[in-house]
PDB file of N, CA and C in Angstrom:
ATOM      1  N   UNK A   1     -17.986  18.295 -13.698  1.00  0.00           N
ATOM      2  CA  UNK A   1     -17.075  19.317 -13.222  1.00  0.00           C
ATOM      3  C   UNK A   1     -16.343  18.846 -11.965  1.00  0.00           C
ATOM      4  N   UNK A   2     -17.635  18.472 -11.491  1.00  0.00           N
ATOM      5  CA  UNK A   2     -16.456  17.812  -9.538  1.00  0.00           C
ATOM      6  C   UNK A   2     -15.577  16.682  -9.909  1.00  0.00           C
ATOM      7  N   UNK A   3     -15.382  15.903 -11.663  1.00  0.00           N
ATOM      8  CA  UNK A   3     -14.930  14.619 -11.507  1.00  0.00           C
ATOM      9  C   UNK A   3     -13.410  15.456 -11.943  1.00  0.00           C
ATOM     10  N   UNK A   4     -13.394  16.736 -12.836  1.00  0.00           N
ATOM     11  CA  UNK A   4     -12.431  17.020 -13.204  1.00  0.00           C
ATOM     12  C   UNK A   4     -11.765  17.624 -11.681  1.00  0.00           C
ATOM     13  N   UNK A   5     -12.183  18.561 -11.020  1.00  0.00           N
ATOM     14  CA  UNK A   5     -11.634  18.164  -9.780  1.00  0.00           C
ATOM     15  C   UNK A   5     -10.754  17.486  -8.821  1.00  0.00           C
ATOM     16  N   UNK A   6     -11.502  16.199  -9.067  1.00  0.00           N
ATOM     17  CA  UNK A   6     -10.524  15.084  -8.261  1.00  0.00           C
ATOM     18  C   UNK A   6      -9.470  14.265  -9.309  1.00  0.00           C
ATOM     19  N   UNK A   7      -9.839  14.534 -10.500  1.00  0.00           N
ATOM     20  CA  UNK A   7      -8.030  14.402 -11.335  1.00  0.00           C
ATOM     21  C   UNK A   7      -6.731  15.993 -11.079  1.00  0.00           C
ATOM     22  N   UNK A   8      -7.541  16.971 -11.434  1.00  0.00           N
ATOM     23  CA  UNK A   8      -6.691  17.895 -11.084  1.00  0.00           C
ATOM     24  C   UNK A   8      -5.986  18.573  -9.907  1.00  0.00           C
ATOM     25  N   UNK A   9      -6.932  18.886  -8.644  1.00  0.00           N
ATOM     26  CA  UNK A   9      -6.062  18.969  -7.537  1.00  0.00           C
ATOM     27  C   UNK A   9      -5.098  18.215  -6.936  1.00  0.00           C
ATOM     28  N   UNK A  10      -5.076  16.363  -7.102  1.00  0.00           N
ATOM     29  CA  UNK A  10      -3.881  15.749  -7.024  1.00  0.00           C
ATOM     30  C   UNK A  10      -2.371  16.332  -7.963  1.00  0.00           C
ATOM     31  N   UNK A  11      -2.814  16.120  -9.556  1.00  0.00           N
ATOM     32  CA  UNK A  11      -1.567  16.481 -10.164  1.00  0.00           C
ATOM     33  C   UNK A  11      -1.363  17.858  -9.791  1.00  0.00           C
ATOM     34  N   UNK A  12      -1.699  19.067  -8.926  1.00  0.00           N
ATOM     35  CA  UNK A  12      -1.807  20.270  -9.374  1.00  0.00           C
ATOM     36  C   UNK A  12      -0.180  19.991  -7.964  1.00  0.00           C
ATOM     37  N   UNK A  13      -1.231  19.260  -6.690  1.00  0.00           N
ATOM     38  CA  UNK A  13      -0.066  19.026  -5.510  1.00  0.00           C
ATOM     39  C   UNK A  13       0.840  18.399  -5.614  1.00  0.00           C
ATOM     40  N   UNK A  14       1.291  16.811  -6.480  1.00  0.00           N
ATOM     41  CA  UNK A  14       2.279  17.001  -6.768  1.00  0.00           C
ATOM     42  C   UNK A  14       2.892  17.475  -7.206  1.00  0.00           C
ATOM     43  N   UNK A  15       2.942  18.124  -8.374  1.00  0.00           N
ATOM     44  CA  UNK A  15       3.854  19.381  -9.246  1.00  0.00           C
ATOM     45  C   UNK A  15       4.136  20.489  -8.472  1.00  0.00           C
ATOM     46  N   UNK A  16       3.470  21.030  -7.420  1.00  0.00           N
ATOM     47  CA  UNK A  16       3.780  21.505  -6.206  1.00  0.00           C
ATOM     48  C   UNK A  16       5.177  20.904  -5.190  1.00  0.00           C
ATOM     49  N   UNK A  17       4.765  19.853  -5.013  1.00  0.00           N
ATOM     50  CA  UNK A  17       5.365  18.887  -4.320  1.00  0.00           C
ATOM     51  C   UNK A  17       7.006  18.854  -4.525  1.00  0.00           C
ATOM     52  N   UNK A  18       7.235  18.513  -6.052  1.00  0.00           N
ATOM     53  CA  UNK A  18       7.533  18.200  -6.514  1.00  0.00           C
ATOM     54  C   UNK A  18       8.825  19.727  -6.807  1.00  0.00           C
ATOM     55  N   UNK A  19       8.419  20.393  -7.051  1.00  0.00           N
ATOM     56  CA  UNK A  19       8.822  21.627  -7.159  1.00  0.00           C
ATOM     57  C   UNK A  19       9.515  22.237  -5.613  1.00  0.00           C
ATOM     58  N   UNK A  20       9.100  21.640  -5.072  1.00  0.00           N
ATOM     59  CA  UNK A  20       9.455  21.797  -3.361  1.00  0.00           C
ATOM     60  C   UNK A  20      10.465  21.064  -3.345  1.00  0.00           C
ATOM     61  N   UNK A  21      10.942  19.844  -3.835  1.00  0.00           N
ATOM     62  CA  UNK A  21      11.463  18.904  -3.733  1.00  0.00           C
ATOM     63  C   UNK A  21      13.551  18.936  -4.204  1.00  0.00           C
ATOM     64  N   UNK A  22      12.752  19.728  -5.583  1.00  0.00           N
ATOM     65  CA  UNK A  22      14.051  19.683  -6.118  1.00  0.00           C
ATOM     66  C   UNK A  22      14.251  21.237  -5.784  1.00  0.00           C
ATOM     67  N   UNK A  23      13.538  22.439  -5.636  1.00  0.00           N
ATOM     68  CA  UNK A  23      14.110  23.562  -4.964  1.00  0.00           C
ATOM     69  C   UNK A  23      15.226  23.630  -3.941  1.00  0.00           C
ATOM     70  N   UNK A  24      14.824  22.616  -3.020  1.00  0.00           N
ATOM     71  CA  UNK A  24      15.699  21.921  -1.647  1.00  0.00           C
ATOM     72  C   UNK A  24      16.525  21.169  -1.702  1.00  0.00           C
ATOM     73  N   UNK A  25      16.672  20.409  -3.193  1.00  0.00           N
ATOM     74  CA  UNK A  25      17.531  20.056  -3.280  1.00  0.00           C
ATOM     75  C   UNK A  25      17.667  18.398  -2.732  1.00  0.00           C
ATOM     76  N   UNK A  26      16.164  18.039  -3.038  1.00  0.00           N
ATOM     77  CA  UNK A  26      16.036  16.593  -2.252  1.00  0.00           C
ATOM     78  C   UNK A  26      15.579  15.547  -3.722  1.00  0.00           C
ATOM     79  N   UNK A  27      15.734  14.224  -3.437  1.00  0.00           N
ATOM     80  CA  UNK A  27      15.172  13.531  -4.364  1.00  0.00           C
ATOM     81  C   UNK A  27      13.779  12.932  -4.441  1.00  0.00           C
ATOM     82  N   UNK A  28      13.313  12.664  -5.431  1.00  0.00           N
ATOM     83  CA  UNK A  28      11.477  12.203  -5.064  1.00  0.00           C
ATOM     84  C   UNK A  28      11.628  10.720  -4.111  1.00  0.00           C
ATOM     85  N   UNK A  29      12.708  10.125  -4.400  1.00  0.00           N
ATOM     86  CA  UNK A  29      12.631   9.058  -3.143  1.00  0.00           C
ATOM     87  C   UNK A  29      12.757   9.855  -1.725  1.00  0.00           C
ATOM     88  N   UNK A  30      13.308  10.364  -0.942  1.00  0.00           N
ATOM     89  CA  UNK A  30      12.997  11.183  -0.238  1.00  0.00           C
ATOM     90  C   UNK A  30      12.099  11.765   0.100  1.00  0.00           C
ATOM     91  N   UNK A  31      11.141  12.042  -1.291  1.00  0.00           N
ATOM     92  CA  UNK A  31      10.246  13.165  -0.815  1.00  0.00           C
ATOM     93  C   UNK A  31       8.338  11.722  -1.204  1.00  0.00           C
ATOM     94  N   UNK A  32       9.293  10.360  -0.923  1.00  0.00           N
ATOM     95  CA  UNK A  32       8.163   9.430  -1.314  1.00  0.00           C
ATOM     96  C   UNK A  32       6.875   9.958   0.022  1.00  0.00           C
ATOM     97  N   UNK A  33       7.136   9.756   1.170  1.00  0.00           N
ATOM     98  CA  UNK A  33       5.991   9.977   2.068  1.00  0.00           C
ATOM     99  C   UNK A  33       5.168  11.221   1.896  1.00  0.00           C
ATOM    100  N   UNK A  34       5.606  12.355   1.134  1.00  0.00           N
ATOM    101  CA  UNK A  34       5.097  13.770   0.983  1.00  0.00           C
ATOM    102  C   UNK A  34       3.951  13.213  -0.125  1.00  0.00           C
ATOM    103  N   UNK A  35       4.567  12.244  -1.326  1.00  0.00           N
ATOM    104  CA  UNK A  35       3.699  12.093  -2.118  1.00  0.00           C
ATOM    105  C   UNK A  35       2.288  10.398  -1.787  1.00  0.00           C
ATOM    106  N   UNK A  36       2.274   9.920  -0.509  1.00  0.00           N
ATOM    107  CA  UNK A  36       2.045   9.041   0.207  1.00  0.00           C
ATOM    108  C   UNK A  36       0.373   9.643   0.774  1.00  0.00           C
ATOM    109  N   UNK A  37       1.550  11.009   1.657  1.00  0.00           N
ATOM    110  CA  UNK A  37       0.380  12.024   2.050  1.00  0.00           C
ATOM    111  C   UNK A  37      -0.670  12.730   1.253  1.00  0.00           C
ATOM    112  N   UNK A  38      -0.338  13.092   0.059  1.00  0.00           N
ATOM    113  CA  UNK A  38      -1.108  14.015  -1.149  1.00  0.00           C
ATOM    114  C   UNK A  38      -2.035  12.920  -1.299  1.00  0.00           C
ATOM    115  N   UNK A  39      -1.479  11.519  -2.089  1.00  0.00           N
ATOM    116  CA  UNK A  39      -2.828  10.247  -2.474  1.00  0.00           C
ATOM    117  C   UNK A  39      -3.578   9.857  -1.062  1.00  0.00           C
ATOM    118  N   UNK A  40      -3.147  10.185   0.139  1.00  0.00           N
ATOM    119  CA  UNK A  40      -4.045   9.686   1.215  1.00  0.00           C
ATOM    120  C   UNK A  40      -4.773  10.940   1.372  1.00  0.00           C
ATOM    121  N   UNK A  41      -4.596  11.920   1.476  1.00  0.00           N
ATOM    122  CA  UNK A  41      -5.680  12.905   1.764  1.00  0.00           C
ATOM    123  C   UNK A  41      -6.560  13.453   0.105  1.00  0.00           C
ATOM    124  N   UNK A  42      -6.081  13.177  -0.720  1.00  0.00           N
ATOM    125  CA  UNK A  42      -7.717  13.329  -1.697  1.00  0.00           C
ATOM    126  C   UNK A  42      -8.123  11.838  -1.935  1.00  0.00           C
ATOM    127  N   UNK A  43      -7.444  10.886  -1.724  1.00  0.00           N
ATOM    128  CA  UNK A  43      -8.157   9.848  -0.854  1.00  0.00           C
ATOM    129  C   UNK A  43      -9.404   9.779  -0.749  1.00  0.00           C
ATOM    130  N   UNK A  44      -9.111  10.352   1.210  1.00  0.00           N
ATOM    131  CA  UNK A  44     -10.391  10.789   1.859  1.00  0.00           C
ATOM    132  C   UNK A  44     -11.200  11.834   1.212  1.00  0.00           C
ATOM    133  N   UNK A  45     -10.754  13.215   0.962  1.00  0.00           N
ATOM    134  CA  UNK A  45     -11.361  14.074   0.201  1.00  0.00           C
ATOM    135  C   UNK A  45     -12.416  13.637  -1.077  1.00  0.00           C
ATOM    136  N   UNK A  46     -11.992  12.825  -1.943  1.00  0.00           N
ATOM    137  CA  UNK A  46     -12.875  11.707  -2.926  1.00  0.00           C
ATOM    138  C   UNK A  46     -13.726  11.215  -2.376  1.00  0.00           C
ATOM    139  N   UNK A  47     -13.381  10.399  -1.042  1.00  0.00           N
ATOM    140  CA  UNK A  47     -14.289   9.606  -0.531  1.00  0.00           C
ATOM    141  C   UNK A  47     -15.216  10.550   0.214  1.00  0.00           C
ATOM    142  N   UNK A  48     -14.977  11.408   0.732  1.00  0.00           N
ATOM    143  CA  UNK A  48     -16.171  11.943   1.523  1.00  0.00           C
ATOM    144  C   UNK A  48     -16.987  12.734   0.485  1.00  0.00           C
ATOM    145  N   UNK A  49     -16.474  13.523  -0.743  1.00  0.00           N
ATOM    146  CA  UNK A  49     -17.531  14.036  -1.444  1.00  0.00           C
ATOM    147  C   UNK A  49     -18.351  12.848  -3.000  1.00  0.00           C
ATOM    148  N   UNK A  50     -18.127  11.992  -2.764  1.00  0.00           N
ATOM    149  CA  UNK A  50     -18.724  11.101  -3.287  1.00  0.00           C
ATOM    150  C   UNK A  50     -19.738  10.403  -2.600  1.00  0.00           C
ATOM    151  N   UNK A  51     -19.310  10.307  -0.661  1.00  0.00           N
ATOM    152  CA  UNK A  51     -20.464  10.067   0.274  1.00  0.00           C
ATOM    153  C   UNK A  51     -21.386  11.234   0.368  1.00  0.00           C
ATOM    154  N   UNK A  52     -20.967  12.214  -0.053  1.00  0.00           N
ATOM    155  CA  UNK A  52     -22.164  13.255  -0.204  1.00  0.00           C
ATOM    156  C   UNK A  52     -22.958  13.405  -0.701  1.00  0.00           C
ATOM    157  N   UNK A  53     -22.376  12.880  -2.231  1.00  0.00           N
ATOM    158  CA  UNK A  53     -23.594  13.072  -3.168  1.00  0.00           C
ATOM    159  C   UNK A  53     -24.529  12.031  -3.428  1.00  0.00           C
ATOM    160  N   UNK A  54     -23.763  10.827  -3.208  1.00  0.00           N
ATOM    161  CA  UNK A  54     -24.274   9.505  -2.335  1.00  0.00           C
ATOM    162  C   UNK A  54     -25.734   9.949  -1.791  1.00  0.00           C
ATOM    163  N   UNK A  55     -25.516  10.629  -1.136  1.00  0.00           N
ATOM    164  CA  UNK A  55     -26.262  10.630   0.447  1.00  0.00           C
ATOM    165  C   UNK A  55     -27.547  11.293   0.127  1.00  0.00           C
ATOM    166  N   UNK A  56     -27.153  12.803  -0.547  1.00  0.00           N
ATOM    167  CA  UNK A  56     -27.959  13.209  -1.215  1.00  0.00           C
ATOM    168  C   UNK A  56     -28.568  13.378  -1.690  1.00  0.00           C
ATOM    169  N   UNK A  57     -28.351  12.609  -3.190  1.00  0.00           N
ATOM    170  CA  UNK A  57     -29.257  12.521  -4.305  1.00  0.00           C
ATOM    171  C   UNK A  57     -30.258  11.487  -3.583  1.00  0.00           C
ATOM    172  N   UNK A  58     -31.221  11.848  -4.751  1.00  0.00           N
ATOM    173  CA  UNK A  58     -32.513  11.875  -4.398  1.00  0.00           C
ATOM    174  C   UNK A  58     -33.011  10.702  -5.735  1.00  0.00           C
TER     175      UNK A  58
END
Protein backbone atom coordinates (compact mmCIF):
# COMPACT_ATOMS: atom_id res chain seq x y z
CA UNK A 1 0.00 0.00 0.00
CA UNK A 2 2.86 2.63 1.06
CA UNK A 3 4.65 1.51 -2.39
CA UNK A 4 1.44 2.58 -4.25
CA UNK A 5 1.80 5.79 -2.45
CA UNK A 6 5.06 6.86 -3.58
CA UNK A 7 4.01 6.22 -7.40
CA UNK A 8 0.83 8.14 -6.89
CA UNK A 9 1.33 11.30 -4.92
CA UNK A 10 4.13 12.35 -7.45
CA UNK A 11 1.81 11.89 -10.64
CA UNK A 12 -1.19 13.19 -8.56
CA UNK A 13 1.37 16.77 -8.11
CA UNK A 14 2.32 16.98 -11.31
CA UNK A 15 -1.09 16.88 -12.95
CA UNK A 16 -1.65 19.47 -10.35
CA UNK A 17 1.29 21.22 -11.44
CA UNK A 18 0.67 20.98 -14.53
CA UNK A 19 -2.84 22.22 -14.52
CA UNK A 20 -1.42 25.35 -12.76
CA UNK A 21 0.73 25.74 -15.54
CA UNK A 22 -1.34 26.00 -18.48
CA UNK A 23 -4.31 27.78 -16.38
CA UNK A 24 -1.61 30.78 -16.28
CA UNK A 25 -0.90 30.42 -19.26
CA UNK A 26 2.83 29.30 -18.92
CA UNK A 27 4.75 26.50 -20.66
CA UNK A 28 6.12 23.20 -18.88
CA UNK A 29 9.61 24.56 -19.84
CA UNK A 30 8.92 27.36 -17.64
CA UNK A 31 7.27 25.58 -15.20
CA UNK A 32 10.66 22.93 -15.40
CA UNK A 33 11.92 23.96 -11.69
CA UNK A 34 8.19 23.52 -10.20
CA UNK A 35 8.52 20.00 -11.59
CA UNK A 36 12.47 19.78 -10.24
CA UNK A 37 10.83 20.67 -6.83
CA UNK A 38 7.86 17.91 -6.80
CA UNK A 39 10.87 14.92 -7.75
CA UNK A 40 13.13 16.54 -4.98
CA UNK A 41 10.72 16.60 -2.24
CA UNK A 42 9.11 12.91 -2.57
CA UNK A 43 12.63 12.37 -3.10
CA UNK A 44 13.26 12.99 0.43
CA UNK A 45 9.75 11.97 1.45
CA UNK A 46 10.70 8.19 -0.13
CA UNK A 47 13.80 8.41 1.45
CA UNK A 48 12.85 9.14 4.88
CA UNK A 49 9.88 6.66 4.99
CA UNK A 50 11.85 3.86 3.69
CA UNK A 51 14.55 4.93 6.58
CA UNK A 52 11.72 4.22 8.77
CA UNK A 53 10.79 1.14 8.06
CA UNK A 54 14.42 0.40 7.65
CA UNK A 55 14.88 1.28 11.12
CA UNK A 56 12.09 -0.40 12.40
CA UNK A 57 11.53 -3.60 11.32
CA UNK A 58 12.50 -6.01 13.39
Amino acid sequence: MLLRLFLIVPIIMCLVWTWYLNKHNYTAKQGLTGFAYIFAFNGILIGFFSLMIYITSE
